[in-house]
C-alpha atoms as a PDB file:
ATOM      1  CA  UNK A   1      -5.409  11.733 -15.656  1.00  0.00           C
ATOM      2  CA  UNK A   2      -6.091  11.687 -11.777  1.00  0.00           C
ATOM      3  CA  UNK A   3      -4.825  14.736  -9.695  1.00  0.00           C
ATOM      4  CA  UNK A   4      -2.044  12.829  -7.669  1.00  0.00           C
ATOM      5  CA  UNK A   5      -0.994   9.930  -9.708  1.00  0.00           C
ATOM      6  CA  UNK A   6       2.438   9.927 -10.910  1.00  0.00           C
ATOM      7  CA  UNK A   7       2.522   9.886 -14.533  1.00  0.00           C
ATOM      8  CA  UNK A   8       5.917  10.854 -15.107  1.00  0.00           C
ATOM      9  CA  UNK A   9       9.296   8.753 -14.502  1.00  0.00           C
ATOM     10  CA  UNK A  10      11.427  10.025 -12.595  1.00  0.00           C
ATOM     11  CA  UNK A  11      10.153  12.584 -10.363  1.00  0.00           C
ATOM     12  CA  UNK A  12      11.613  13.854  -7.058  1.00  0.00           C
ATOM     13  CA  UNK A  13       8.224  12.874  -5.529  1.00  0.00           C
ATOM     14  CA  UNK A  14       8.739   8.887  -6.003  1.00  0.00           C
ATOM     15  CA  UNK A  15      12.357   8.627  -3.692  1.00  0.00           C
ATOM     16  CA  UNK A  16      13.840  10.297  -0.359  1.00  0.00           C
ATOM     17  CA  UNK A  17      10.406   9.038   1.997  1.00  0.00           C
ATOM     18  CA  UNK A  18       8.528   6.614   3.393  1.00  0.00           C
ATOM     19  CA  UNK A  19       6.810   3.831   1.892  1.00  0.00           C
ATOM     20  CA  UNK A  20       3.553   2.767   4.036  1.00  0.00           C
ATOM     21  CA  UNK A  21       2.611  -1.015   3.357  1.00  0.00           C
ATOM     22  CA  UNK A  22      -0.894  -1.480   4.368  1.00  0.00           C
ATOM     23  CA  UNK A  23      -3.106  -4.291   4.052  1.00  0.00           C
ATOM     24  CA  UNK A  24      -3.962  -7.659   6.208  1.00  0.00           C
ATOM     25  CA  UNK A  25      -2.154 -10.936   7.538  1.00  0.00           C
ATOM     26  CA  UNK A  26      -0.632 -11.600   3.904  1.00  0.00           C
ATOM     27  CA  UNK A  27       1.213  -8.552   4.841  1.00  0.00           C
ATOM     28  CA  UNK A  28       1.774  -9.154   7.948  1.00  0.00           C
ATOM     29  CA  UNK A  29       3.533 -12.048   7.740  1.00  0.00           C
ATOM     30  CA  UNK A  30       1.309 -15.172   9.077  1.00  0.00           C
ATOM     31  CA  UNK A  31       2.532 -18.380   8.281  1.00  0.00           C
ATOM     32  CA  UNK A  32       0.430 -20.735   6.208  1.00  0.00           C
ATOM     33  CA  UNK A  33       1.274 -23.803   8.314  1.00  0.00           C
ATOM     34  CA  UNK A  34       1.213 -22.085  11.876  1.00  0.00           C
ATOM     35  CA  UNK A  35      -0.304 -19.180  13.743  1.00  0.00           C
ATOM     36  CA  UNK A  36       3.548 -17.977  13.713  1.00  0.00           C
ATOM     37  CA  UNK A  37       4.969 -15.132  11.795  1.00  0.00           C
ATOM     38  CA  UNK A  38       7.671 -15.097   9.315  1.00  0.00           C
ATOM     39  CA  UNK A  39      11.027 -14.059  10.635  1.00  0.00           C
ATOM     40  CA  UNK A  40      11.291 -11.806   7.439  1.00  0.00           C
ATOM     41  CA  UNK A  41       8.153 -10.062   5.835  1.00  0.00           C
ATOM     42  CA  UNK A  42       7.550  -9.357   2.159  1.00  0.00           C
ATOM     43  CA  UNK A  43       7.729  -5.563   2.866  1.00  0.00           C
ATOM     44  CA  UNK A  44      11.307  -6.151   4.725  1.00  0.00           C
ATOM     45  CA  UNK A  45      12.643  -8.341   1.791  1.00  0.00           C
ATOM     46  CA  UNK A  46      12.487  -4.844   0.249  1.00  0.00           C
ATOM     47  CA  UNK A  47      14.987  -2.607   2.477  1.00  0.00           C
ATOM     48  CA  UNK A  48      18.005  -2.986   0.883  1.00  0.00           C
ATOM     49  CA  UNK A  49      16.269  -2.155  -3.094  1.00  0.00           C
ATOM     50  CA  UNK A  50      14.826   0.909  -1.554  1.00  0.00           C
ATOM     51  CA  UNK A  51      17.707   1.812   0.602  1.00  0.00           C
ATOM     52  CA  UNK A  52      19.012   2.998  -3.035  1.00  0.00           C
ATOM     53  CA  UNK A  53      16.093   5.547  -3.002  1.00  0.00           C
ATOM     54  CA  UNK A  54      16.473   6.671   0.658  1.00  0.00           C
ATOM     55  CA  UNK A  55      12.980   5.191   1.002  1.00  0.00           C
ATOM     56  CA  UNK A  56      11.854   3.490   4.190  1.00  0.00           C
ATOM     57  CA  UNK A  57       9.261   0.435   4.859  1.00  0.00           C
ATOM     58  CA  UNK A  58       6.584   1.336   6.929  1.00  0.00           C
ATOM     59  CA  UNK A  59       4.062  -1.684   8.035  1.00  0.00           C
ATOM     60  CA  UNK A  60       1.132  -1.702   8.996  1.00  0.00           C
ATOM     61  CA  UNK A  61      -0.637  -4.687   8.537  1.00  0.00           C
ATOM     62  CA  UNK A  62      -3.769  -6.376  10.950  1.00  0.00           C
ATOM     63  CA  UNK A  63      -4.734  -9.869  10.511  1.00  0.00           C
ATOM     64  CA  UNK A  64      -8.257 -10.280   9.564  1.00  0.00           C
ATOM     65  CA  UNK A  65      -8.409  -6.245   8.264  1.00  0.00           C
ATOM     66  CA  UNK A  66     -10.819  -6.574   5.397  1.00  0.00           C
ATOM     67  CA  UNK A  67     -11.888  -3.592   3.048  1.00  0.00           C
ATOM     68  CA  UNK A  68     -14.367  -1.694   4.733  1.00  0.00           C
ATOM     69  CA  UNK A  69     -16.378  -3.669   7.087  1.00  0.00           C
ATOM     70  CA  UNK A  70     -16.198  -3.835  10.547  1.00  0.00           C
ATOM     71  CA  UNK A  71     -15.860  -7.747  11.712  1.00  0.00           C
ATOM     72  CA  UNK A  72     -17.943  -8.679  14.285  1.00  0.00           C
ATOM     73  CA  UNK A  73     -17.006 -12.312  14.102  1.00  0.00           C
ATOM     74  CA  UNK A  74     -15.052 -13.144  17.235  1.00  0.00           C
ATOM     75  CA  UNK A  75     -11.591 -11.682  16.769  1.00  0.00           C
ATOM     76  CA  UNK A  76     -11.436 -10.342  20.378  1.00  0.00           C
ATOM     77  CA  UNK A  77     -11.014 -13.875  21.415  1.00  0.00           C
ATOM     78  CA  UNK A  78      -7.528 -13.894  19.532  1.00  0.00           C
ATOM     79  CA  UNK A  79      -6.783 -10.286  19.867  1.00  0.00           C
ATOM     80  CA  UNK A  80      -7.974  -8.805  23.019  1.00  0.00           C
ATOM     81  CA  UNK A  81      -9.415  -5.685  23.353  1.00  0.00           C
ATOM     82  CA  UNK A  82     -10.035  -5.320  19.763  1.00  0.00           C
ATOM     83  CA  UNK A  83     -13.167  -4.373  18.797  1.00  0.00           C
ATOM     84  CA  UNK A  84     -15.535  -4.775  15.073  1.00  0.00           C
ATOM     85  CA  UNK A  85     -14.379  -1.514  13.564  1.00  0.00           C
ATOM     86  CA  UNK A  86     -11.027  -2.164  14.724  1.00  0.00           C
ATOM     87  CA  UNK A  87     -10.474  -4.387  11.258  1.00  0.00           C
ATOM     88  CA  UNK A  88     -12.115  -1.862   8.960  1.00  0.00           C
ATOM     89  CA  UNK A  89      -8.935  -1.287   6.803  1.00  0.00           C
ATOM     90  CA  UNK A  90     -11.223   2.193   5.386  1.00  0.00           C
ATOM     91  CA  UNK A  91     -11.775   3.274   8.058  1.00  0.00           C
ATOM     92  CA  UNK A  92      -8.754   2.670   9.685  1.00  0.00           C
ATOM     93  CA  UNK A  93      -6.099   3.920   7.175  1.00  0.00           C
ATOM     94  CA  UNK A  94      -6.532   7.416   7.769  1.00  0.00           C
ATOM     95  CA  UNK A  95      -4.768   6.722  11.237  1.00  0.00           C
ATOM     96  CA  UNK A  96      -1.825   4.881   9.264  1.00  0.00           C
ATOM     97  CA  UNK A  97      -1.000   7.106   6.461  1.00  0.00           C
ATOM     98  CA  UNK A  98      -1.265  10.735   8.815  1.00  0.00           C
ATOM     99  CA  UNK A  99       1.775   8.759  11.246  1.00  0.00           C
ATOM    100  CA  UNK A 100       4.062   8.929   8.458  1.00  0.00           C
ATOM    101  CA  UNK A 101       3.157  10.946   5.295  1.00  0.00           C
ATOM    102  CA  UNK A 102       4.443   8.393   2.836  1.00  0.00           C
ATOM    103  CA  UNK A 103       5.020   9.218  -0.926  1.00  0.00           C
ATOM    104  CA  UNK A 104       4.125   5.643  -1.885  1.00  0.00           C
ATOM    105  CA  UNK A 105       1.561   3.411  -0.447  1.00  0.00           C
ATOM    106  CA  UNK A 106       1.728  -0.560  -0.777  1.00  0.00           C
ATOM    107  CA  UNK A 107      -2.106  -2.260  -0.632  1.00  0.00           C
ATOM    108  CA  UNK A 108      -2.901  -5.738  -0.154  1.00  0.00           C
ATOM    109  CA  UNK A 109      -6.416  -5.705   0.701  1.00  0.00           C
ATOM    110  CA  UNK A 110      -9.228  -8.088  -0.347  1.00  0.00           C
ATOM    111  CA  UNK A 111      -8.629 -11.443   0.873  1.00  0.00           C
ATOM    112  CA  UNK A 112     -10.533 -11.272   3.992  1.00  0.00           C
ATOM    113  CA  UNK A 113     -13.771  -9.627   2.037  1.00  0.00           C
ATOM    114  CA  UNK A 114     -13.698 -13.607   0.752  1.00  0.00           C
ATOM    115  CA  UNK A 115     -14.945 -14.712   4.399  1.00  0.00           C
ATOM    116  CA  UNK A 116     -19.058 -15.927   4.119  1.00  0.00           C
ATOM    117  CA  UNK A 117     -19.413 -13.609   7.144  1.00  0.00           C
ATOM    118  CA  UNK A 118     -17.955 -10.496   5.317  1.00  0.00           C
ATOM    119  CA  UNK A 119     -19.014 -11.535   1.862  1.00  0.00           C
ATOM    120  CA  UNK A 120     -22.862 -11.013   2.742  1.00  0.00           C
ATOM    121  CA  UNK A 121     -22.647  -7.577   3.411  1.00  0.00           C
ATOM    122  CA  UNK A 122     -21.969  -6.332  -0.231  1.00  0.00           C
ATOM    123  CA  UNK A 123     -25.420  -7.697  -0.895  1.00  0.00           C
ATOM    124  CA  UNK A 124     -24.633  -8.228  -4.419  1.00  0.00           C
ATOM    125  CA  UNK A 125     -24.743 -11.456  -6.649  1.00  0.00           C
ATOM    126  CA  UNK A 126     -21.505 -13.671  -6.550  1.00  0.00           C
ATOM    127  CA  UNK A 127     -20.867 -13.239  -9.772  1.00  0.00           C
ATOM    128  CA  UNK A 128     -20.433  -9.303  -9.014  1.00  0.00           C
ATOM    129  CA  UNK A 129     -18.165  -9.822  -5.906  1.00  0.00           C
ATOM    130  CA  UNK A 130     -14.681  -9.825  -7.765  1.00  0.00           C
ATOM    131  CA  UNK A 131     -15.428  -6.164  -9.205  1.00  0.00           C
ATOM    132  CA  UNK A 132     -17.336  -5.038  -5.842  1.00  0.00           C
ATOM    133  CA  UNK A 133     -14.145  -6.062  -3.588  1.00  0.00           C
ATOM    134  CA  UNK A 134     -11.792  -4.906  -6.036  1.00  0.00           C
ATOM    135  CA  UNK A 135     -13.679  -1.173  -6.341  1.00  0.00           C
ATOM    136  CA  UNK A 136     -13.675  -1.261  -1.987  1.00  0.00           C
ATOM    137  CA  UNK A 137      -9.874  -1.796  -2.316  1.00  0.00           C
ATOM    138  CA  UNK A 138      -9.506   1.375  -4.573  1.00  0.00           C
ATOM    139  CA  UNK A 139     -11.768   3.441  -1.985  1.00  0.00           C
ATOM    140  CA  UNK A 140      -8.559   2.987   0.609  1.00  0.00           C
ATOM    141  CA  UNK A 141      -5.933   4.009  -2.338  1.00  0.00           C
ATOM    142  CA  UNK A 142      -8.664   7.017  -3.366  1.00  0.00           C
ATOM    143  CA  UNK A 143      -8.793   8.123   0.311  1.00  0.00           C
ATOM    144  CA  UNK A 144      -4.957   8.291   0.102  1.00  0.00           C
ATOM    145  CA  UNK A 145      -4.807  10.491  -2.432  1.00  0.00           C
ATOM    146  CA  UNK A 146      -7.528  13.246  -0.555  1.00  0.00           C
ATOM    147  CA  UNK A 147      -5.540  12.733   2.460  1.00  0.00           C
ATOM    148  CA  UNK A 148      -2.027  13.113   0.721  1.00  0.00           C
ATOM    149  CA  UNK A 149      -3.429  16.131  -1.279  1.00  0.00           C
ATOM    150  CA  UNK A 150      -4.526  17.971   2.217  1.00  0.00           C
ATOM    151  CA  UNK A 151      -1.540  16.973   4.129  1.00  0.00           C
ATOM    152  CA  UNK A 152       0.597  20.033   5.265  1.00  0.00           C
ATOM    153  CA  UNK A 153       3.598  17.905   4.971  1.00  0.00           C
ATOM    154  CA  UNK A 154       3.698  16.636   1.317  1.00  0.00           C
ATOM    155  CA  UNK A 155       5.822  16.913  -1.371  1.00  0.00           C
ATOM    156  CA  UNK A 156       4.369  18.184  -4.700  1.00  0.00           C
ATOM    157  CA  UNK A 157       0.971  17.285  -6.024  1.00  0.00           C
ATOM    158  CA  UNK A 158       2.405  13.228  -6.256  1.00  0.00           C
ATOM    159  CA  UNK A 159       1.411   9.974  -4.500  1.00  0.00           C
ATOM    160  CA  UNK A 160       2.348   6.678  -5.637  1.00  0.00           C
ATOM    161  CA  UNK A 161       0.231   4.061  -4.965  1.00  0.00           C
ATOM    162  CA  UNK A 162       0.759   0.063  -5.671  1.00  0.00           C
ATOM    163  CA  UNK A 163      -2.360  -2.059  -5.654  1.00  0.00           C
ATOM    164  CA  UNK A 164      -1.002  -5.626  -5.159  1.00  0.00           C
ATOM    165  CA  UNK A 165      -3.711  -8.746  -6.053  1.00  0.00           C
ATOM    166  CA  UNK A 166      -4.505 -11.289  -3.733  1.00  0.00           C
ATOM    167  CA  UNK A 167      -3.806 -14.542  -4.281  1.00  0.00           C
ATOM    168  CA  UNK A 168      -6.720 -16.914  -5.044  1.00  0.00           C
ATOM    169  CA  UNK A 169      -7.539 -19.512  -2.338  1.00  0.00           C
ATOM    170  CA  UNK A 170      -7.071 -22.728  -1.973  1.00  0.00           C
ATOM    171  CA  UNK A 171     -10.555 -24.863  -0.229  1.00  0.00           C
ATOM    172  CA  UNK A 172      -9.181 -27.733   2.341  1.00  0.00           C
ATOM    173  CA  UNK A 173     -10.207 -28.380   5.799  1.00  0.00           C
ATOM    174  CA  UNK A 174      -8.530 -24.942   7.229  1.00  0.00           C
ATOM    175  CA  UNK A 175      -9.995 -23.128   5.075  1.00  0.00           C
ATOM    176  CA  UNK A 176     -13.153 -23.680   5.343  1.00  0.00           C
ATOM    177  CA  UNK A 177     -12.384 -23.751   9.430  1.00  0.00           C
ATOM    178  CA  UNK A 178     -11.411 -20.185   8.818  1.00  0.00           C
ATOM    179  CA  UNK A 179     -14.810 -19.611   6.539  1.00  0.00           C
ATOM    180  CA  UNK A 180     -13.771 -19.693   3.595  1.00  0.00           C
ATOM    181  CA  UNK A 181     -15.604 -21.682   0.797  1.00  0.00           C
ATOM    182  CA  UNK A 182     -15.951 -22.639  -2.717  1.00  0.00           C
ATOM    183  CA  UNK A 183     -17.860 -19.774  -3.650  1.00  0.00           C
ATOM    184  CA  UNK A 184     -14.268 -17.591  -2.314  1.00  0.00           C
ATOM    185  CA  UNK A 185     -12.139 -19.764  -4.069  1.00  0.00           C
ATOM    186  CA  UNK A 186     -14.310 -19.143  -7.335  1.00  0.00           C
ATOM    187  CA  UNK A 187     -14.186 -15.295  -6.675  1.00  0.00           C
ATOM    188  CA  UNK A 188     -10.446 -14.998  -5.687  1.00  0.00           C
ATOM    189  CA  UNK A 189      -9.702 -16.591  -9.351  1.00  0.00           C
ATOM    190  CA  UNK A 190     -11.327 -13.509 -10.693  1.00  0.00           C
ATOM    191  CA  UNK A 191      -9.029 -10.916  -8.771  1.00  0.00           C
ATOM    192  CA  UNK A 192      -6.514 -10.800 -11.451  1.00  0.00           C
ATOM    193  CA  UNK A 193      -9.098  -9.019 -14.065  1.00  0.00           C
ATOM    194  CA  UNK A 194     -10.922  -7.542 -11.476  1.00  0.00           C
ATOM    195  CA  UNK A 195      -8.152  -5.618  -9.639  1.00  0.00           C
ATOM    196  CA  UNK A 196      -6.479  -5.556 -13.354  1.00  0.00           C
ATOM    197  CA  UNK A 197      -9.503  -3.386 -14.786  1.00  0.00           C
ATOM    198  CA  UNK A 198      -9.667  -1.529 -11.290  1.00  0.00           C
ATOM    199  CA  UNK A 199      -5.775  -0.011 -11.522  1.00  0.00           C
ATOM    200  CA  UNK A 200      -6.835   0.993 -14.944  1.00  0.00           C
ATOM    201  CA  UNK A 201     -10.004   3.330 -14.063  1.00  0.00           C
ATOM    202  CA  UNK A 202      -8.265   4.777 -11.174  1.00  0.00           C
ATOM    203  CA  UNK A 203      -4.648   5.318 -12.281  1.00  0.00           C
ATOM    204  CA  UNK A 204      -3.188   2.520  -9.798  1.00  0.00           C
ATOM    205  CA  UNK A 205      -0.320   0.774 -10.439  1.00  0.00           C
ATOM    206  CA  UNK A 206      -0.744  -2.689 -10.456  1.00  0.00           C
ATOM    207  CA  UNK A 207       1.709  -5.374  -8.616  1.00  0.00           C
ATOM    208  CA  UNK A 208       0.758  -9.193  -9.374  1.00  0.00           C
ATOM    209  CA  UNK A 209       2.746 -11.477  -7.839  1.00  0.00           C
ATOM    210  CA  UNK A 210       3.186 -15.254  -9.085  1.00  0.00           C
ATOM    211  CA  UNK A 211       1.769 -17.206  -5.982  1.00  0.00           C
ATOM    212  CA  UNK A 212       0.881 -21.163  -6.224  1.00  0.00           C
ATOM    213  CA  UNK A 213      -1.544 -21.337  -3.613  1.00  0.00           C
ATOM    214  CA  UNK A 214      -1.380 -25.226  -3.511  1.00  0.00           C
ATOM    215  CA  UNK A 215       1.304 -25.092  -1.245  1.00  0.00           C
ATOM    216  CA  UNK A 216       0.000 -23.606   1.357  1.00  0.00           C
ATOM    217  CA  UNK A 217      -1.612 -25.947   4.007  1.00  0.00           C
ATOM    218  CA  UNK A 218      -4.020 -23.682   5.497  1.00  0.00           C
ATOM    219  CA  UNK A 219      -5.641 -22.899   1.966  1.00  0.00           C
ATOM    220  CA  UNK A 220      -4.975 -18.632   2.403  1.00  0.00           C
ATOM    221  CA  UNK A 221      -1.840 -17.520   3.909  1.00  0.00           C
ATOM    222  CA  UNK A 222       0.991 -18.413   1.149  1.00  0.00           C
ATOM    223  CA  UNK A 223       4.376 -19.515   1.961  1.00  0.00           C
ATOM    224  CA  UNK A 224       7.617 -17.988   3.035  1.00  0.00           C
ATOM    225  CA  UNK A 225       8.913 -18.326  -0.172  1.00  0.00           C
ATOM    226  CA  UNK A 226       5.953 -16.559  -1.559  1.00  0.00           C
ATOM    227  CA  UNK A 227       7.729 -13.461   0.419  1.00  0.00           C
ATOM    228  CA  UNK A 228      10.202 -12.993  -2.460  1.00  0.00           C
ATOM    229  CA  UNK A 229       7.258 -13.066  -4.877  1.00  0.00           C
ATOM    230  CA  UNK A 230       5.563 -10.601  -2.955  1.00  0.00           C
ATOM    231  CA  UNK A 231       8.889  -8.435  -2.928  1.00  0.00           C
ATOM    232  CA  UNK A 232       9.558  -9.012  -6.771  1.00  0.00           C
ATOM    233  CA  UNK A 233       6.243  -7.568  -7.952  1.00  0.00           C
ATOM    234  CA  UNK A 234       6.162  -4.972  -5.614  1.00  0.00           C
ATOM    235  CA  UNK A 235       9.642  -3.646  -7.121  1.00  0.00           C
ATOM    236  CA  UNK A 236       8.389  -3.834 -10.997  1.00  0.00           C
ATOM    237  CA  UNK A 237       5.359  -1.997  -9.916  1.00  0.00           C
ATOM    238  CA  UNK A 238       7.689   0.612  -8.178  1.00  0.00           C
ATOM    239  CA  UNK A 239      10.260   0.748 -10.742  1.00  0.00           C
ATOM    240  CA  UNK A 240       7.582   1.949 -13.136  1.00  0.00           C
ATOM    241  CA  UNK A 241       8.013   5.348 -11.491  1.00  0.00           C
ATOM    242  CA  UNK A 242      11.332   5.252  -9.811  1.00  0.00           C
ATOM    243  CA  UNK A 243      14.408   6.490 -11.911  1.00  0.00           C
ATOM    244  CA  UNK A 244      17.560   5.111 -12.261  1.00  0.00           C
ATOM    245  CA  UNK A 245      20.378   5.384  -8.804  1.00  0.00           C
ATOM    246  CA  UNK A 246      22.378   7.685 -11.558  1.00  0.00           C
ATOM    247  CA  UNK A 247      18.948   9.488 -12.015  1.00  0.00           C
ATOM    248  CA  UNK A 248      18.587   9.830  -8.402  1.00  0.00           C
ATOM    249  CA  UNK A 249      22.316  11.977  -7.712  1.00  0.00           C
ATOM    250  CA  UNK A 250      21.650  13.768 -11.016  1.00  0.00           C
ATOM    251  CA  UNK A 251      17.889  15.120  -9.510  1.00  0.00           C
ATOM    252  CA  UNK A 252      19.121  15.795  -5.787  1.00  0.00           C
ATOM    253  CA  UNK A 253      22.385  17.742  -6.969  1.00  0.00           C
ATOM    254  CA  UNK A 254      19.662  19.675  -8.848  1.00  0.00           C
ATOM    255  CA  UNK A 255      17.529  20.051  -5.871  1.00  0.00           C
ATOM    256  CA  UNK A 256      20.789  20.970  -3.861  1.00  0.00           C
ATOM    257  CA  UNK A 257      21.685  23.676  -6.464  1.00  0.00           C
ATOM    258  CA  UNK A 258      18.038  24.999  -6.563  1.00  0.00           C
ATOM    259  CA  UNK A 259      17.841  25.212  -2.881  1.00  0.00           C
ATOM    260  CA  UNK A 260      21.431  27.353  -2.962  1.00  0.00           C
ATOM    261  CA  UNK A 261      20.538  29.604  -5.168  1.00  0.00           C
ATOM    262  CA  UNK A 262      17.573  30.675  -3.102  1.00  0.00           C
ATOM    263  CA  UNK A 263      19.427  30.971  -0.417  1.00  0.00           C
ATOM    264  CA  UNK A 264      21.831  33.268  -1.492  1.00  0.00           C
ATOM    265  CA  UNK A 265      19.377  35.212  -2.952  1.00  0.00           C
ATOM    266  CA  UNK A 266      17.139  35.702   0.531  1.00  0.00           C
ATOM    267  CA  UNK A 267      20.600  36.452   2.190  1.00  0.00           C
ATOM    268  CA  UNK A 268      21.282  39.129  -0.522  1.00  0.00           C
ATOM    269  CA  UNK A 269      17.870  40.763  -0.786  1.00  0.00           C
ATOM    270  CA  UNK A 270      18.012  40.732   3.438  1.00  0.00           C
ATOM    271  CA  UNK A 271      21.506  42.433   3.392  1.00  0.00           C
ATOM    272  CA  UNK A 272      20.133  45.179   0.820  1.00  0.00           C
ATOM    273  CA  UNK A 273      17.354  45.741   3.028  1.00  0.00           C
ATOM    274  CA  UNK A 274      19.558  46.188   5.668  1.00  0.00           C
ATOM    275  CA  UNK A 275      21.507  48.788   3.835  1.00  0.00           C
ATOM    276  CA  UNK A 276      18.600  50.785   3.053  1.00  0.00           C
ATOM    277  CA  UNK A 277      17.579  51.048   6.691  1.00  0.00           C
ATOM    278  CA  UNK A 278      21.017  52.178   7.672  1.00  0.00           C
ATOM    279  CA  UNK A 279      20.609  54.960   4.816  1.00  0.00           C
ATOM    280  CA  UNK A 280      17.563  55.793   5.914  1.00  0.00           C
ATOM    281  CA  UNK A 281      18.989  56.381   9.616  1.00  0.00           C
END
């Protein structure tokens, strides 16, 4: 087992938190047929299913974010200011995840590693590439669970973390404007085994949603119907670990009970202390 994977259903350390959602412009919410974004993000088609657990969506999502390389190819001109590491989603994350402590952790990473520009630097064979991106996307859910496991403000020795797969792309005219090319398309058909085998070694838990890339018109960003798909997957990974609403009120009137009892014992050992004192006087 891996010190801070949940491997028990149930436990107080999957509800009553936050829930960061971390990855790229999938998550973000850019539209495949526009540089607009969707009115309603995957992550927000979520609220009112993890309302039920008292857990709250935290995004925070950067078009063109890939793994862990810095980007040096032009994104100021779209996003001022912004600079190559700036879309290093390792090196980056730390940042994220210390703003809000979250006892689960959403990651949609890998897409962007697909880019010719980004692809070259894992200096590996093509045929490697599906394994290579997938292992860079468990370094982010890895450093998760050292930061979680240092934090001051967690809960117990358990982090939840979902590793969602990319959807393969789709090779037209915009994609290839955005440089992406057959040899992507070939390696984003291998994500499912790749990221499949990768949740396995590491103690992930997997989220594949059902995407048909061929709608999309620009070849990578999926549809806004592909939200709910998103959403769906996301919740079967989740409810995995999370117990049932009844589950829920039976473990917090627990907790409640637990945290009485200690109470009334420090007030009781404090009030014979006191008496003492006065006997002593």
């Amino acid at each position: 087992t891996h010190r801070g994977v949940t491997t028990h259903r149930g436990e107080p350390g999957s509800f009553d938190g936050r829930v960061l959602f971390y990855g790229d412009s999938l998550t973000w919410g850019m539209a495949h047929d526009s540089t607009k974004r969707y009115f309603k993000t995957w992550p927000r088609e979520l609220e009112v299913r993890l309302d039920v657990y008292n857990l709250k969506p935290i995004e925070a999502a950067l078009c063109s974010r890939t793994t862990r390389w810095d980007d040096d190819g032009g994104n100021e001109t779209w996003l001022p200011g912004s600079k190559p590491e700036d879309f290093n989603g390792l090196r980056k994350f730390a940042t994220a995840f210390q703003s809000c402590w979250p006892k689960w952790v959403v990651i949609l990473l890998g897409t962007n590693d697909l880019k010719r520009r980004i692809r070259s630097k894992y200096n590996c064979s093509n045929a490697e590439l599906p394994d290579k991106i997938a292992e860079s996307v468990a370094r982010v859910g890895n450093l998760a669970r050292e930061l979680h496991l240092a934090s001051p403000f967690r809960c117990g020795d358990q982090i939840n973390i979902v590793i969602v797969c990319p959807p393969r792309v789709l090779v037209n005219r915009h994609s290839l404007a955005l440089d992406y090319d057959h040899i992507s398309r070939d390696i984003s058909a291998e994500f499912p085994r790749a990221f499949a085998a990768m949740c396995q070694q590491n103690g992930f838990i997997s989220a594949v949603p059902s995407i048909d890339i061929e709608f999309s018109v620009d070849g990578v960003h999926t549809t806004d119907a592909d939200n709910f798909e998103y959403a769906d997957a996301v919740w079967a990974a989740m409810r995995q670990v999370l117990p049932s609403p009844t589950e829920v009120t039976r473990l917090r009137d627990e907790a409640r009970t637990a945290r009485g009892v200690n109470n009334a014992q420090a007030l009781s050992g404090s009030s014979e202390s006191g008496l003492e004192n006065d006997n002593d006087n």
